[in-house]
Protein backbone atom coordinates (compact mmCIF):
# COMPACT_ATOMS: atom_id res chain seq x y z
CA UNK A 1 -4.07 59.35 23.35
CA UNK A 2 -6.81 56.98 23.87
CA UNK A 3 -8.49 55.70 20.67
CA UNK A 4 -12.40 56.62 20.08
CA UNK A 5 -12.40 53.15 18.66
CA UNK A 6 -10.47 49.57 18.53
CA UNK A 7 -11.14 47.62 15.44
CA UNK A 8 -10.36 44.05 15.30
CA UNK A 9 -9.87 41.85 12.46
CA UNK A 10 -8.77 37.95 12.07
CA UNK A 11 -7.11 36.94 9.13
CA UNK A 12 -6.09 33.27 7.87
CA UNK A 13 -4.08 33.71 4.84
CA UNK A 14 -6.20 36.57 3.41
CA UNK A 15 -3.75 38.81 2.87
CA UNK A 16 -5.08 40.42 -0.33
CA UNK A 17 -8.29 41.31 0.99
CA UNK A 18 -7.12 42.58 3.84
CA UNK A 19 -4.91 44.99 2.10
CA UNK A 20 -8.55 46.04 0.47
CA UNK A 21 -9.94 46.52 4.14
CA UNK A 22 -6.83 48.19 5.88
CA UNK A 23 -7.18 50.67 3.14
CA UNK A 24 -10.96 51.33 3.46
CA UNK A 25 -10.18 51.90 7.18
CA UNK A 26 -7.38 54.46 7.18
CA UNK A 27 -8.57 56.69 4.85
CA UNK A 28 -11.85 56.63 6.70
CA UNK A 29 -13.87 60.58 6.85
CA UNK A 30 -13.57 61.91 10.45
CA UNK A 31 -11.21 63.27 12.88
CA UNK A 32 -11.40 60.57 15.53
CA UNK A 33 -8.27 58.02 16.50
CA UNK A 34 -8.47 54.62 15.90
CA UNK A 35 -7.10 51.24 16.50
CA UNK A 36 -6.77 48.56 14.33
CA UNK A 37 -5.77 44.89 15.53
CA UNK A 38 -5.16 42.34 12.91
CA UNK A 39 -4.76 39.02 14.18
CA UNK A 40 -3.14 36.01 12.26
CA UNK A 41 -4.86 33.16 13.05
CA UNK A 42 -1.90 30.51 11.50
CA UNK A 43 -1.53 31.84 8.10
CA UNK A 44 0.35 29.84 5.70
CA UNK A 45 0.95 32.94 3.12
CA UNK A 46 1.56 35.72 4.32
CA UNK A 47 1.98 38.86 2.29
CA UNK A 48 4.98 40.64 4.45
CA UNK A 49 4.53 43.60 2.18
CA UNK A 50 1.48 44.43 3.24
CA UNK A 51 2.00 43.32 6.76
CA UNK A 52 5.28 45.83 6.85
CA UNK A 53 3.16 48.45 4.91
CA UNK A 54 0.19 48.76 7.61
CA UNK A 55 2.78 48.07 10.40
CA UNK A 56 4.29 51.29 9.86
CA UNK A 57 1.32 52.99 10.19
CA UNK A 58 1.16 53.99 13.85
CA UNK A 59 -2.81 52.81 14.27
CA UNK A 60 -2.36 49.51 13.11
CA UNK A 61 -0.85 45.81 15.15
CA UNK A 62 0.08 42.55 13.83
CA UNK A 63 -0.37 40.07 16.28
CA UNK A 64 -0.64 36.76 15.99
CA UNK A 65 -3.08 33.54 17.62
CA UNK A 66 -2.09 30.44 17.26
CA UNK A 67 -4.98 28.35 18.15
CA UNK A 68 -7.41 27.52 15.34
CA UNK A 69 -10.29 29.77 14.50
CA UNK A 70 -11.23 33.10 13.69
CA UNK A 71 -12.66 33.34 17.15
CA UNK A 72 -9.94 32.53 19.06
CA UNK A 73 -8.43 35.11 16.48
CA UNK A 74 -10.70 37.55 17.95
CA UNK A 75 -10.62 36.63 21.69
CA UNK A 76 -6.63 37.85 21.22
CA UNK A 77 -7.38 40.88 19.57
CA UNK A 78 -10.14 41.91 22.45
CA UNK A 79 -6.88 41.79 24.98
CA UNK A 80 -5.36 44.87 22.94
CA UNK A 81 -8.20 46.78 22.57
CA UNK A 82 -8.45 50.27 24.48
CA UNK A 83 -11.01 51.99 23.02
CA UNK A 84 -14.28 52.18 25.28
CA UNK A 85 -16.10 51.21 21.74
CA UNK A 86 -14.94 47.55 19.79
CA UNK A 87 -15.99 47.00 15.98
CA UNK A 88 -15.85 43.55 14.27
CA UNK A 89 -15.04 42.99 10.80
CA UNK A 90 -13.54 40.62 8.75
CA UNK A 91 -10.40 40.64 5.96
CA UNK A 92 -12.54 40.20 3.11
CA UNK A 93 -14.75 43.22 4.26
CA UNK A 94 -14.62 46.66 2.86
CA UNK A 95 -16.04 49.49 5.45
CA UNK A 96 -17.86 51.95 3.91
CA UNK A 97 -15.76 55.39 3.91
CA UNK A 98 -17.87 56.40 7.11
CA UNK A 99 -18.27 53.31 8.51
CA UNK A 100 -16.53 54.39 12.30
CA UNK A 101 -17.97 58.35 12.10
CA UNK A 102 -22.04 56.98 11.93
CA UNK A 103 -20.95 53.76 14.15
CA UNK A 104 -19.69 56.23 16.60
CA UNK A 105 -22.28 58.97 15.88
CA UNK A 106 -24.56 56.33 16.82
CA UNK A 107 -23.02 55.81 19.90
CA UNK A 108 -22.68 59.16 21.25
CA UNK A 109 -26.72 60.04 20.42
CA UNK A 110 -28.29 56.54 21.40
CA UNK A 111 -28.70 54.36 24.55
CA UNK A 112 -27.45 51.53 22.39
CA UNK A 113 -24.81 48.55 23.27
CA UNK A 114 -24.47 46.72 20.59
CA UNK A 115 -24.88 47.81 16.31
CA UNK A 116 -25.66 45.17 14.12
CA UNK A 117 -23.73 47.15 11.15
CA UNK A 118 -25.56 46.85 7.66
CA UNK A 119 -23.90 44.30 5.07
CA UNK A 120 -23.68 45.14 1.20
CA UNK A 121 -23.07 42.29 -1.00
CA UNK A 122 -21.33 42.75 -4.15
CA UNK A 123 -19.72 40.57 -6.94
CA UNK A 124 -16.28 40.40 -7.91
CA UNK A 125 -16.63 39.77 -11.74
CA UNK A 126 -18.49 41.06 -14.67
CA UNK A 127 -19.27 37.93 -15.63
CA UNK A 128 -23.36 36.65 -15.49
CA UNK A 129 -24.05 35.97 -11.92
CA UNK A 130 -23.66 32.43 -10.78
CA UNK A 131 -27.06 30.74 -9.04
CA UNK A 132 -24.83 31.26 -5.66
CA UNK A 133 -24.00 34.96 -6.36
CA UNK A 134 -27.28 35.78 -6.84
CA UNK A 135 -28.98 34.06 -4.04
CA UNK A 136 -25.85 35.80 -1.73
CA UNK A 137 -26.81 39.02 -2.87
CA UNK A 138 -30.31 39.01 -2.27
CA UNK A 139 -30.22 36.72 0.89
CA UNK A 140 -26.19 36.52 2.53
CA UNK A 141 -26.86 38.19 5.67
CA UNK A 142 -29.77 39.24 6.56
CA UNK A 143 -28.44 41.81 9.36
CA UNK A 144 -32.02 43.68 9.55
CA UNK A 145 -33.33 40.37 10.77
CA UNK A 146 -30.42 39.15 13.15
CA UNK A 147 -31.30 42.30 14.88
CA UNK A 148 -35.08 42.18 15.59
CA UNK A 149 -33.81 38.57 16.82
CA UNK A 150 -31.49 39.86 18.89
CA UNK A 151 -28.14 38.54 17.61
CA UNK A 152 -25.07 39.59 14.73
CA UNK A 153 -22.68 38.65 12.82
CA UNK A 154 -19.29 39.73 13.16
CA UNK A 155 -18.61 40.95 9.57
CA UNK A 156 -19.65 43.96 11.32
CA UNK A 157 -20.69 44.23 14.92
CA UNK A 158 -19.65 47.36 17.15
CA UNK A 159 -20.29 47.23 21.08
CA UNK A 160 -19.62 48.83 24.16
CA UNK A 161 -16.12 47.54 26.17
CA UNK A 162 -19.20 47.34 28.93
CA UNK A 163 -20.40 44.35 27.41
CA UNK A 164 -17.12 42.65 26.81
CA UNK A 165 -16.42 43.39 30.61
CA UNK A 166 -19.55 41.90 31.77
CA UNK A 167 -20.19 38.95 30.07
CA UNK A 168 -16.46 38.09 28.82
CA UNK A 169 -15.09 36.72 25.21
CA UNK A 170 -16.35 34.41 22.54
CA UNK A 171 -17.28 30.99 22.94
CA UNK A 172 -13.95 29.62 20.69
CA UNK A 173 -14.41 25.88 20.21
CA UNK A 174 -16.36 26.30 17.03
CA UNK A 175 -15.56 27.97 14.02
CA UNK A 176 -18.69 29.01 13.15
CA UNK A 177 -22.24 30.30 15.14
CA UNK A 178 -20.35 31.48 18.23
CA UNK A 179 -21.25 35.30 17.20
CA UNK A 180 -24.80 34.81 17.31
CA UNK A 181 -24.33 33.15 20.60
CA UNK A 182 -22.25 35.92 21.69
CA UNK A 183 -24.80 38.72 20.89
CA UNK A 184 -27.64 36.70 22.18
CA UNK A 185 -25.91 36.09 25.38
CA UNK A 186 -25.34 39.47 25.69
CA UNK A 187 -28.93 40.77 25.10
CA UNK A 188 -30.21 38.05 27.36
CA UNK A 189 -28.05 39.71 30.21
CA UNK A 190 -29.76 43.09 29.76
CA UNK A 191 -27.86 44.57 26.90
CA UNK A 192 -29.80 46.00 23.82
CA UNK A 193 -28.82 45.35 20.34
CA UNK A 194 -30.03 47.46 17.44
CA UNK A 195 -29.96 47.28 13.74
CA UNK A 196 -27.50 49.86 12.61
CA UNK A 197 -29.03 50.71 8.52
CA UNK A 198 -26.18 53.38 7.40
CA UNK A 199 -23.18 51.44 9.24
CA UNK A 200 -21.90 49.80 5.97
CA UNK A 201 -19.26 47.52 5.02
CA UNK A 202 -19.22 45.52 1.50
CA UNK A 203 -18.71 41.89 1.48
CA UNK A 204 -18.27 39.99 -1.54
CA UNK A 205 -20.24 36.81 -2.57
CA UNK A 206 -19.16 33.40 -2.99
CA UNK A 207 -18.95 32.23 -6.26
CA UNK A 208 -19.48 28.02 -6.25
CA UNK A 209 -21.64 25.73 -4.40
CA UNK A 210 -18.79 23.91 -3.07
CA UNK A 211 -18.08 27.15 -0.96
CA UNK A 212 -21.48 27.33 0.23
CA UNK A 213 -21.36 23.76 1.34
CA UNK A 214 -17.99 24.45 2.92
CA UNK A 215 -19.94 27.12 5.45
CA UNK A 216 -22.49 24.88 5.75
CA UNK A 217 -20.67 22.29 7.23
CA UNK A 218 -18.97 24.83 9.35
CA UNK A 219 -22.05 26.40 10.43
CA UNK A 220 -23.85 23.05 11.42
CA UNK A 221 -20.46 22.17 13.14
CA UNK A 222 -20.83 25.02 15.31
CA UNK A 223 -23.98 24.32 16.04
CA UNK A 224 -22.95 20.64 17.33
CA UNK A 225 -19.56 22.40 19.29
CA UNK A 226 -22.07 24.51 20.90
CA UNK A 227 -25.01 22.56 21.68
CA UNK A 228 -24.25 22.08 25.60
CA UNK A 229 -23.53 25.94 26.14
CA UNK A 230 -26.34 27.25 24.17
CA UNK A 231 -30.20 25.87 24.24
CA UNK A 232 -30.82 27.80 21.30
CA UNK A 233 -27.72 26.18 18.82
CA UNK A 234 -28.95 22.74 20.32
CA UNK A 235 -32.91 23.13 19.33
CA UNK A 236 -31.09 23.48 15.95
CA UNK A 237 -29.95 20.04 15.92
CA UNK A 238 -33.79 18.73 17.42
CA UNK A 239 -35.32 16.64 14.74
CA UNK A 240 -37.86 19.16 14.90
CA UNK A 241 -35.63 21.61 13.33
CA UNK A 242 -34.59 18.91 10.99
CA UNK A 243 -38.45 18.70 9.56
CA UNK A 244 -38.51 22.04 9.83
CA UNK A 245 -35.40 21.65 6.72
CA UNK A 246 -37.50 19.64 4.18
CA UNK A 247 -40.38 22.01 3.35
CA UNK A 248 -39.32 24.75 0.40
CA UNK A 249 -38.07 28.06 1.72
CA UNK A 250 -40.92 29.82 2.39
CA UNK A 251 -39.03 32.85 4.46
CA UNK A 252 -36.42 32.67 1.55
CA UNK A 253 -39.32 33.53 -0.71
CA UNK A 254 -41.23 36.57 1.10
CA UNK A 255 -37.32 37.76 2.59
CA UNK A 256 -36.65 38.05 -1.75
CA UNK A 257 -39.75 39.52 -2.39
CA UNK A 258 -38.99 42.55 -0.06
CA UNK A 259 -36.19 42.88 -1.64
CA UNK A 260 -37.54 42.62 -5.43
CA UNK A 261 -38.00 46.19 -5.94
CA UNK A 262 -34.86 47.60 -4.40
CA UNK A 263 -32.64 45.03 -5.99
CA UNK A 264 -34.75 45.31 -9.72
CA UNK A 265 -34.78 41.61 -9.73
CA UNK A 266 -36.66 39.28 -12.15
CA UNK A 267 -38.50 35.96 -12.37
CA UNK A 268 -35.83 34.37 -13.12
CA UNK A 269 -33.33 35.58 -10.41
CA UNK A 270 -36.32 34.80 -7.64
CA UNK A 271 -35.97 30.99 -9.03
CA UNK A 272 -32.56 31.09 -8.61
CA UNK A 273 -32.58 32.02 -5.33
CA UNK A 274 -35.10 30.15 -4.11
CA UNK A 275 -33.25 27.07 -5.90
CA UNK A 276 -30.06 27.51 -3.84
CA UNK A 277 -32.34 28.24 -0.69
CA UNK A 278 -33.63 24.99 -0.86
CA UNK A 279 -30.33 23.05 -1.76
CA UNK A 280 -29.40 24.95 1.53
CA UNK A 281 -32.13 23.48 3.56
CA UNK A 282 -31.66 20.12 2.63
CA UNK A 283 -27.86 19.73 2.70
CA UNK A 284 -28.22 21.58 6.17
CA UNK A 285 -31.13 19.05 7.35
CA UNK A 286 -28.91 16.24 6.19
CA UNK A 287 -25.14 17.04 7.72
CA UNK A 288 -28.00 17.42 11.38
CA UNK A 289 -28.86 13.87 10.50
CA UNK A 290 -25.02 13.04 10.31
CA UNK A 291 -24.49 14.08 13.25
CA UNK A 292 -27.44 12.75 15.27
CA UNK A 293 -26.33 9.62 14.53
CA UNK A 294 -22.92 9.89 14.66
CA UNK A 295 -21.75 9.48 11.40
CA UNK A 296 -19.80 12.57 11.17
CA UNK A 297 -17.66 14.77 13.57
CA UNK A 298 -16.95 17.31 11.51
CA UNK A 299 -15.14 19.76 12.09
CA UNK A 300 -14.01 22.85 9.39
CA UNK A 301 -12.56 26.58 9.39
């Protein structure tokens, strides 16, 4: 029977979380069938007891992509998929328990192509929050905005197979920005892209500044990868946009302040955020320099 719905997931030695996401997704609320695509994207641990636990399970595949990157990953999983609807979402992502019934509900009562699926952030430990965990959970993804701007992230995106006929994969020479270029292409070709508040998956923070450097560098990398393909992810490497990086976070500010009531925050939490908002500008602004003038090439998962 045809599924109602392919899911597709990359994986890169993640195997713990994913175990936390396979589970969210087959004991999902609803009647409908489902697909679920992992892809390994060149693990180096691999948990074969989960793999051979969600393998048995008649909805779920194991397959594997070899070349680098979690959108190459995806571009593999896309071939598999036979559902007329395809969700995104990643192995450290946990779907709400209705996540596919309102993504689908949405679907079958809407004119809508594309859902840019809300994103809950939530902390793994008890512990005080670091300064990154709290600026993550106030400020991570910011899903309601992607979609007045027309664009998602993958951590949960759901489309129409119409879309992926017409205007083909992602863009899979960078490892990071090719999602938004993927969902702006897509609603510059006539397809409409809404904000999607009850479609819910959980993604935890990061914990240490290292790992928020990490995705910067990955982020401005795919910004450089990309910069010939897409006007947009090359006015981010103008020196414009690099001015635009020294200033305090302004957006950061007003973006927390919207969120002060609903997330009971204090004084103190708004400084922190703002504090790794502005780290964030200015280690961004500086790997654009880098690269401007050639003193980097880098490139990182």
């Amino acid at each position: 029977m045809k599924p109602d719905i392919s899911i597709v997931i990359p994986v890169f030695n993640d195997y713990a979380r994913l175990h936390l996401c396979l589970q969210a997704l087959v004991t999902q609320t609803g009647e409908h069938a489902i697909e679920i695509i992992v892809i390994d994207n060149g693990s180096t641990k691999i948990d074969q007891s989960i793999v051979k636990q969600y393998q048995a399970l008649p909805q779920v595949q194991f397959i594997s992509e070899t070349k680098a990157g979690s959108y190459a990953a995806r571009n593999k999983g896309l071939d598999d998929c036979t559902a007329d609807i395809i969700a995104f979402t990643d192995s450290d992502c946990i779907p709400s328990e209705n996540w596919i019934s309102t993504a689908l509900t949405i679907f079958e009562n809407q004119k809508v192509d594309l859902v840019a699926g809300n994103i809950h952030v939530f902390t793994t430990s008890n512990a005080t929050q670091t300064l990154l965990e709290t600026y993550e959970t106030v400020l991570a993804f910011p899903q309601k905005e992607n979609a007045r701007l027309g664009r998602s992230v993958t951590a949960n995106l759901i489309m129409r197979k119409t879309v992926l006929d017409k205007i083909g994969k992602f863009k899979d020479d960078s490892f990071s920005g090719a999602d938004h270029e993927y969902t702006g292409r897509a609603v510059a070709q006539g397809f409409n892209l809404i904000y999607g508040q009850d479609c819910i998956v959980a993604h935890p923070t990061r914990s240490k500044m290292s790992q928020m450097r990490q995705k910067l560098r990955r982020t401005v990398g795919g910004f450089y990868r990309l910069r010939k393909e897409d006007s947009s992810m090359a006015a981010k490497l103008s020196w414009k946009s690099i001015l635009f990086d020294l200033p305090p976070p302004l957006n950061a500010w007003r973006e927390a302040d919207e969120r002060k009531s609903e997330l009971n925050l204090t004084t103190k939490q708004m400084a922190k955020v703002m504090l790794v908002a502005y780290h964030n500008k200015l280690y961004r602004g500086w790997l654009k320099v880098r690269l401007k003038l050639g003193l980097t090439g880098f490139i990182e998962r």
